[in-house]
Protein backbone atom coordinates (compact mmCIF):
# COMPACT_ATOMS: atom_id res chain seq x y z
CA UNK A 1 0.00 0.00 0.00
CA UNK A 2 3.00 1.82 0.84
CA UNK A 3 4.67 2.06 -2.70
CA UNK A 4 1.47 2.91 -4.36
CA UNK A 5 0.58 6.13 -2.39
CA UNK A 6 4.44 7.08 -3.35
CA UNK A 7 4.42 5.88 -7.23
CA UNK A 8 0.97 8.26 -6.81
CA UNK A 9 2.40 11.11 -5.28
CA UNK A 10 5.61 10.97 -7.66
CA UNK A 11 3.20 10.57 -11.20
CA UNK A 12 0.56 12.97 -10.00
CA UNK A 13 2.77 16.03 -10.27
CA UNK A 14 3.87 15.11 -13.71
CA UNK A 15 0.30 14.77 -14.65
CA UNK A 16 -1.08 18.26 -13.69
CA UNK A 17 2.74 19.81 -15.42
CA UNK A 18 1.69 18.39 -18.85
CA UNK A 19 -1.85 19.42 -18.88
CA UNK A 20 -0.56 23.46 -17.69
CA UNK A 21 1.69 23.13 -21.01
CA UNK A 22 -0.90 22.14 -23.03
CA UNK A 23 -2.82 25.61 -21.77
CA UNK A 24 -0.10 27.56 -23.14
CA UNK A 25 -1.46 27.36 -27.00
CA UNK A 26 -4.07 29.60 -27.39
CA UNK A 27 -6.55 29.87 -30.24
CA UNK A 28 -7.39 33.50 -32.41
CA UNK A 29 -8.48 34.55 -35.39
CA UNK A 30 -8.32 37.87 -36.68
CA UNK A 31 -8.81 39.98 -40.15
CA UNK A 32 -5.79 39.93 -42.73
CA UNK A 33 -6.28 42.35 -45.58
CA UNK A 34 -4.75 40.75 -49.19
CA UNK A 35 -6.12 38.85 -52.44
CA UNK A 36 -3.80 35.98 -53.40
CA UNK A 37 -1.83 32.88 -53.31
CA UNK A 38 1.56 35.16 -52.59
CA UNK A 39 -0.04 37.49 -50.01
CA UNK A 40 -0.93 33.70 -48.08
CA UNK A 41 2.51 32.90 -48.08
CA UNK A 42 3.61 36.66 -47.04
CA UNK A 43 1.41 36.77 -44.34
CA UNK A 44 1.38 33.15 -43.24
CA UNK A 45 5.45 33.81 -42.79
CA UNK A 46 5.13 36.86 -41.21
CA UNK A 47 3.11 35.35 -38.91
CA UNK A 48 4.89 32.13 -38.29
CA UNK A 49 8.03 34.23 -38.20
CA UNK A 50 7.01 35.36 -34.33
CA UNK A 51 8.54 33.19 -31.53
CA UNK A 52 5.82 31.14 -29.78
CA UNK A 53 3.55 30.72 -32.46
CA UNK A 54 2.85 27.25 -33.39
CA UNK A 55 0.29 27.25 -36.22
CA UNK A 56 -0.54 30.09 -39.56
CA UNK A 57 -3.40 29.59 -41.63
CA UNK A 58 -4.82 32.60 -43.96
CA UNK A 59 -7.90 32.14 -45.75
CA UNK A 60 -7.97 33.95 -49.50
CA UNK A 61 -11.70 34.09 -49.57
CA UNK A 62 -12.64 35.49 -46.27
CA UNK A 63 -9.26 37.27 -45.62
CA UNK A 64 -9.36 35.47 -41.64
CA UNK A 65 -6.20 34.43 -40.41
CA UNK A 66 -6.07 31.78 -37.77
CA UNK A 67 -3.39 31.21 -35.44
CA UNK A 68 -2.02 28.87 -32.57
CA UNK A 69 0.27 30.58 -30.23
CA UNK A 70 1.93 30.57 -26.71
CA UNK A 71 0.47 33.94 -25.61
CA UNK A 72 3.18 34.37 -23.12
CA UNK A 73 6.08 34.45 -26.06
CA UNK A 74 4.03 35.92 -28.88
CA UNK A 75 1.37 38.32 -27.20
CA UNK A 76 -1.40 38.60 -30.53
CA UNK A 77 -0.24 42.34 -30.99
CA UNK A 78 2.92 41.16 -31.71
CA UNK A 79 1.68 38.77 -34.39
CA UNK A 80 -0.39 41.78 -35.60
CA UNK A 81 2.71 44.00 -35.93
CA UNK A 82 4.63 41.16 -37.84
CA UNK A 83 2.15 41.09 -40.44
CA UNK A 84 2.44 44.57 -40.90
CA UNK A 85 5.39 45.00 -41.58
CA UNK A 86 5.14 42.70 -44.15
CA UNK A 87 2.51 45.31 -45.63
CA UNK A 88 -0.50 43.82 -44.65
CA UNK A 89 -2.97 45.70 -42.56
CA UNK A 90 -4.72 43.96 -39.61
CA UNK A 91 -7.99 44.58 -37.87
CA UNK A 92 -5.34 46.29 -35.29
CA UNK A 93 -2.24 47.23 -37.43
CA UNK A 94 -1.95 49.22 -40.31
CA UNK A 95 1.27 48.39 -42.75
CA UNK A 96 3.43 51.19 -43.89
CA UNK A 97 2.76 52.90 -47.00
CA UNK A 98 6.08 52.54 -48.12
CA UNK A 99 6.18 48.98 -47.35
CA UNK A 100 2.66 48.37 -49.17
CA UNK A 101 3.29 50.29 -52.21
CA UNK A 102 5.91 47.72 -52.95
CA UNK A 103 3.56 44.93 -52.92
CA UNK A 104 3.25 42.94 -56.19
CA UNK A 105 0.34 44.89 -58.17
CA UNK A 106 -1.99 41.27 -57.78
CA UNK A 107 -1.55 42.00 -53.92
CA UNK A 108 -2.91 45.32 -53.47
CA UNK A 109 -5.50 45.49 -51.73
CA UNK A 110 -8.10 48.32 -51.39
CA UNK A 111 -6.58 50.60 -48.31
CA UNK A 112 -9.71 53.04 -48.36
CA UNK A 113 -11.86 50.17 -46.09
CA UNK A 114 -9.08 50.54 -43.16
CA UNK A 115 -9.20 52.84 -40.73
């Protein structure tokens, strides 16, 4: 009876570490502005490009973005600002102008929608 209160008390601490990691990947979804197969990749990268996140996927036809992250290393402004700078806007990041302007013409987007 002895040894299995002990084998209990050693696994049960290792139990409750591995289900705190798997709380650590967080879920969101947020608005990407672009058209194409080449802004995907763009702003999938950008994305991915930000320590602690896990997963990228940008829909073309709905322009939603959905990511996995560790919101710890990669707070979701940060993935917001990465995208930007790529010259994508974001429902709360605008890309430069210079940085858009330089955009292949097929991923120009219309601007005039963002505040």
């Amino acid at each position: 009876m002895k040894k299995l209160i002990i084998i209990l008390m050693i696994t049960l601490p290792l139990g409750v570490k591995g289900q705190e990691k798997l709380n650590k990947n967080t879920k969101a979804s947020f608005e990407v502005s672009g058209n194409c197969e080449m802004c995907k990749k763009r702003i999938e990268k950008a994305a991915l490009s930000v320590k602690g996140v896990k997963m990228a996927n940008w829909d073309i036809p709905t322009n939603i973005i959905s990511v996995i992250h560790n919101p710890e290393k990669a707070p979701i402004q940060t993935v917001h600002e990465a995208i930007a700078t790529v010259g994508h806007d974001t429902s709360l990041s605008k890309a430069d102008s210079e940085v858009y302007d330089k955009l292949p013409m097929c991923c120009l987007y219309d601007r005039d929608k963002i505040e």
